[in-house]
C-alpha atoms as a PDB file:
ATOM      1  CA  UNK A   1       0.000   0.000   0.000  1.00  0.00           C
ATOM      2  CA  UNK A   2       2.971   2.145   1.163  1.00  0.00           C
ATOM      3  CA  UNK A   3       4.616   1.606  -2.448  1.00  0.00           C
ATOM      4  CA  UNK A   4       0.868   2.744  -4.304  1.00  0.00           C
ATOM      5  CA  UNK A   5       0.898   5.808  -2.237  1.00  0.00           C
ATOM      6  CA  UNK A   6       4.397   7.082  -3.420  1.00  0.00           C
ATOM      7  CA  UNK A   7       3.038   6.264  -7.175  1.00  0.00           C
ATOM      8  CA  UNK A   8       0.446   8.561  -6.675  1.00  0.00           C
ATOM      9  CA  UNK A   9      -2.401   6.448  -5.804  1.00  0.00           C
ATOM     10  CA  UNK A  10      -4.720   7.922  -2.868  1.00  0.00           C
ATOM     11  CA  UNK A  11      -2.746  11.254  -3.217  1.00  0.00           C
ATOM     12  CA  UNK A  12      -4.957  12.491  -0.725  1.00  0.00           C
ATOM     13  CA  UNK A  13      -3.133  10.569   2.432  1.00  0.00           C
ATOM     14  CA  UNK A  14      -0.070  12.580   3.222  1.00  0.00           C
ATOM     15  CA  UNK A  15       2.982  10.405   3.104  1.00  0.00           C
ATOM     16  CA  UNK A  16       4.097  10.360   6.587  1.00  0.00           C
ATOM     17  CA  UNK A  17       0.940  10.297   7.586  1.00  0.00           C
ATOM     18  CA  UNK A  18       0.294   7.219   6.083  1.00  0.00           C
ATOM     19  CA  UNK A  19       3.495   5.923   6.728  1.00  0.00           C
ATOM     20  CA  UNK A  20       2.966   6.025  10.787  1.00  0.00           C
ATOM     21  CA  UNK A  21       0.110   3.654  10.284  1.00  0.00           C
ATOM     22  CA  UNK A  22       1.309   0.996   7.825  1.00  0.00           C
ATOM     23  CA  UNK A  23       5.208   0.532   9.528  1.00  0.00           C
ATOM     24  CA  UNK A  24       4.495  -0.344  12.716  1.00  0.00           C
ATOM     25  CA  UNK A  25       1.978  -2.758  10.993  1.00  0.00           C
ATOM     26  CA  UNK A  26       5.230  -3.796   8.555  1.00  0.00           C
ATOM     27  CA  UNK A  27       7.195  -3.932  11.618  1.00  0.00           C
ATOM     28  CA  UNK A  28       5.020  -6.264  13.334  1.00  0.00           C
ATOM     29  CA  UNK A  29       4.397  -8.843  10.841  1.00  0.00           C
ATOM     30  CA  UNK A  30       8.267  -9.669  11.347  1.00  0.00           C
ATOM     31  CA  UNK A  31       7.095 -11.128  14.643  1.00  0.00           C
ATOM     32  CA  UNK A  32       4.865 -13.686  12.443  1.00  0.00           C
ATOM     33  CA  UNK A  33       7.315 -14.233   9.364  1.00  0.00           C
ATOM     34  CA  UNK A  34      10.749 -14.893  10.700  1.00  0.00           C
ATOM     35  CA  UNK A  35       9.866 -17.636  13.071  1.00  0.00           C
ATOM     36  CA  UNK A  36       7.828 -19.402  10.399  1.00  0.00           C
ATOM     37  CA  UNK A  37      10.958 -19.385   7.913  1.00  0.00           C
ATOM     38  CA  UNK A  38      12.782 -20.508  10.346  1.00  0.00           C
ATOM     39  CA  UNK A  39      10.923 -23.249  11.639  1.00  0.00           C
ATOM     40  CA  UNK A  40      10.500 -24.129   7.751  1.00  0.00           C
ATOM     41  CA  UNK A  41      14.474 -23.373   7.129  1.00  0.00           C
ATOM     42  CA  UNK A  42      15.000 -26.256  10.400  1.00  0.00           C
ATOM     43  CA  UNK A  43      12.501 -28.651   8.543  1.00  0.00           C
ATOM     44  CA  UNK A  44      15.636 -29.694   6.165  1.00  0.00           C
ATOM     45  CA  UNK A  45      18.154 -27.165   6.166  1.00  0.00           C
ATOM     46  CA  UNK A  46      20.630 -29.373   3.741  1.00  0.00           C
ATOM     47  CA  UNK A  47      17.910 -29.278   1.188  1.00  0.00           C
ATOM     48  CA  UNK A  48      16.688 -25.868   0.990  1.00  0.00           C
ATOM     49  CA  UNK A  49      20.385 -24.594   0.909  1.00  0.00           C
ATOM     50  CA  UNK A  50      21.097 -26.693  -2.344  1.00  0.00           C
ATOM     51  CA  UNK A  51      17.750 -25.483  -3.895  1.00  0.00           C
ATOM     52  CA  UNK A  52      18.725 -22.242  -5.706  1.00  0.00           C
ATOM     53  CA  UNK A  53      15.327 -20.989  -5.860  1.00  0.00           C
ATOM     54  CA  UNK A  54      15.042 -20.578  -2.448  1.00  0.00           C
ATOM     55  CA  UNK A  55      19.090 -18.972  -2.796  1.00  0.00           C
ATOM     56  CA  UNK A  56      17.271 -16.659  -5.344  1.00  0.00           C
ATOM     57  CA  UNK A  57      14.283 -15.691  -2.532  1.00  0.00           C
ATOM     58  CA  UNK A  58      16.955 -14.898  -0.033  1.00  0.00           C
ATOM     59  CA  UNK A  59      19.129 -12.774  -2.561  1.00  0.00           C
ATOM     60  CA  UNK A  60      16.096 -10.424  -3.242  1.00  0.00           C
ATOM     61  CA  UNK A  61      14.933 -10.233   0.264  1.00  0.00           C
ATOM     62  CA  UNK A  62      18.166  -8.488   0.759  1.00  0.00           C
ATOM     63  CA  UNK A  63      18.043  -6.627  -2.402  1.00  0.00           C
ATOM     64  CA  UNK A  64      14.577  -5.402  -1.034  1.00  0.00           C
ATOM     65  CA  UNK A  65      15.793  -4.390   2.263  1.00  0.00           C
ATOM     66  CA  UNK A  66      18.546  -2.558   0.974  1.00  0.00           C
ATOM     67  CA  UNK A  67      16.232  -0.217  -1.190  1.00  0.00           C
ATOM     68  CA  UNK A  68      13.934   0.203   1.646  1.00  0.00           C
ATOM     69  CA  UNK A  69      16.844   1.396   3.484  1.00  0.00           C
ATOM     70  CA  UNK A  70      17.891   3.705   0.680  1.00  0.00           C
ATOM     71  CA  UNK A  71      14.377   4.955   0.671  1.00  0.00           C
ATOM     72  CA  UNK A  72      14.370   6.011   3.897  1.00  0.00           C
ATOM     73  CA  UNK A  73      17.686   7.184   3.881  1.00  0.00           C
ATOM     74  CA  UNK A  74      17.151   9.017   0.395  1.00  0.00           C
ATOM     75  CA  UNK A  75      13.945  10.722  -0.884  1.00  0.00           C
ATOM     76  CA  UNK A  76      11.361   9.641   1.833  1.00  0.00           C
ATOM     77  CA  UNK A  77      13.552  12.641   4.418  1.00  0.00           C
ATOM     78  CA  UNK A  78      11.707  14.975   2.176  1.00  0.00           C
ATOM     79  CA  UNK A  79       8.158  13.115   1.845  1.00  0.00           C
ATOM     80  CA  UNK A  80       6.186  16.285   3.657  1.00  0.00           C
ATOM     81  CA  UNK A  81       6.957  18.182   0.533  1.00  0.00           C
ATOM     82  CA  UNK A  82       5.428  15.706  -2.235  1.00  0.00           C
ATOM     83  CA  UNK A  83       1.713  16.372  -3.037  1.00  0.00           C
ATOM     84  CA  UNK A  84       1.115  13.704  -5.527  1.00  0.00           C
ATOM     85  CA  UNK A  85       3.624  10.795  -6.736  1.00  0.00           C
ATOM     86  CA  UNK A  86       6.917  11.328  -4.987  1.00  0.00           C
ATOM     87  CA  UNK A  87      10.035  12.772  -7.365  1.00  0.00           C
ATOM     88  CA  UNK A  88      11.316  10.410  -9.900  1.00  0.00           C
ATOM     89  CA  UNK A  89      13.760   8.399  -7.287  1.00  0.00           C
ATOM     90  CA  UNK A  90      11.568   7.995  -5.138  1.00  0.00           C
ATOM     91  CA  UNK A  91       8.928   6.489  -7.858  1.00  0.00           C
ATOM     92  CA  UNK A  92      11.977   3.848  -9.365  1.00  0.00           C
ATOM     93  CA  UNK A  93      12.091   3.261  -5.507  1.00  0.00           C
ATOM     94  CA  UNK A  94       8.598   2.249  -5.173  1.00  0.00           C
ATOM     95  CA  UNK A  95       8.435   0.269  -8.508  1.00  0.00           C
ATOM     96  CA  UNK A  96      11.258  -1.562  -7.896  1.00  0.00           C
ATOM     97  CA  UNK A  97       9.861  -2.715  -4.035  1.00  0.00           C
ATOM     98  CA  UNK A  98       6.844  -4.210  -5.693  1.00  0.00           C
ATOM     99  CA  UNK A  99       8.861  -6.267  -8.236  1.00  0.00           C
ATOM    100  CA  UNK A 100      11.064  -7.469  -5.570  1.00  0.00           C
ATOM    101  CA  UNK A 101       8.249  -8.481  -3.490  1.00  0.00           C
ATOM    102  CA  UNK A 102       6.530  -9.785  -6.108  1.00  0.00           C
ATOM    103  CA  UNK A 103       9.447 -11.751  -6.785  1.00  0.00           C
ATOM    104  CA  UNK A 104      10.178 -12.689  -3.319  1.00  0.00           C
ATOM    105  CA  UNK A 105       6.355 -14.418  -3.131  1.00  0.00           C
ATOM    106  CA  UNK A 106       7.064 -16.306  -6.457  1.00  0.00           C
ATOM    107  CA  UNK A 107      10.254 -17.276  -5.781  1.00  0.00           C
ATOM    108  CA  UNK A 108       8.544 -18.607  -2.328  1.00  0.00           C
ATOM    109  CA  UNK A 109       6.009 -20.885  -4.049  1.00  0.00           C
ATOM    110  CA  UNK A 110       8.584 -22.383  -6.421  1.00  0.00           C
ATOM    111  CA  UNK A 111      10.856 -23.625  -3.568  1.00  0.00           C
ATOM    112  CA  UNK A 112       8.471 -26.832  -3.586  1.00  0.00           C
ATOM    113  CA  UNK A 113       8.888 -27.282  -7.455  1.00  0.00           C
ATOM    114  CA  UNK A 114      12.560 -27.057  -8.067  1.00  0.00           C
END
């Protein structure tokens, strides 16, 4: 939702506004996620570290968390100053957190395949 917002959709919210509500609710969802790929990752360790699909998952998840971090670090300091879509960065930002994500949830279904 976070990424729509700085692509213009629901221009209306204010950035940081919207921001305040949806992190802490990004935030907490780690609480649910990381124990249940671990407790998958313990399942067989030795097989999911020789499947390079699940290599590729792990590669983006870092990829993603890097640009969030450059987000933050980058264009979002000046987010109280966009009206509509953010600036151009901040837009190849956004895009570029959906396909990863997107790619992360693929990449997470085809574990079982490959």
């Amino acid at each position: 939702m976070f990424d729509l917002r700085v692509l213009g959709f629901g221009y209306q919210l204010r950035v940081k506004a919207l921001a305040r509500h949806l992190l802490p609710w990004s935030a907490g969802s780690m609480l649910l996620v990381v124990p249940t790929g671990l407790l998958l990752f313990i399942a067989d360790p030795l097989a999911l570290l020789a499947n390079r699909v699940f290599l590729v998952k792990l590669g983006l998840i870092l990829v993603a968390g890097i640009n969030a971090l450059a987000f933050h670090a980058g264009p979002y300091r000046h987010a109280d100053a966009w009206s509509g879509r953010g600036p151009p960065v901040a837009l190849v930002h956004a895009l570029l957190s959906l396909a990863l994500w997107i790619a992360v949830i693929t990449a997470g279904r085809l574990i079982a395949y490959f």
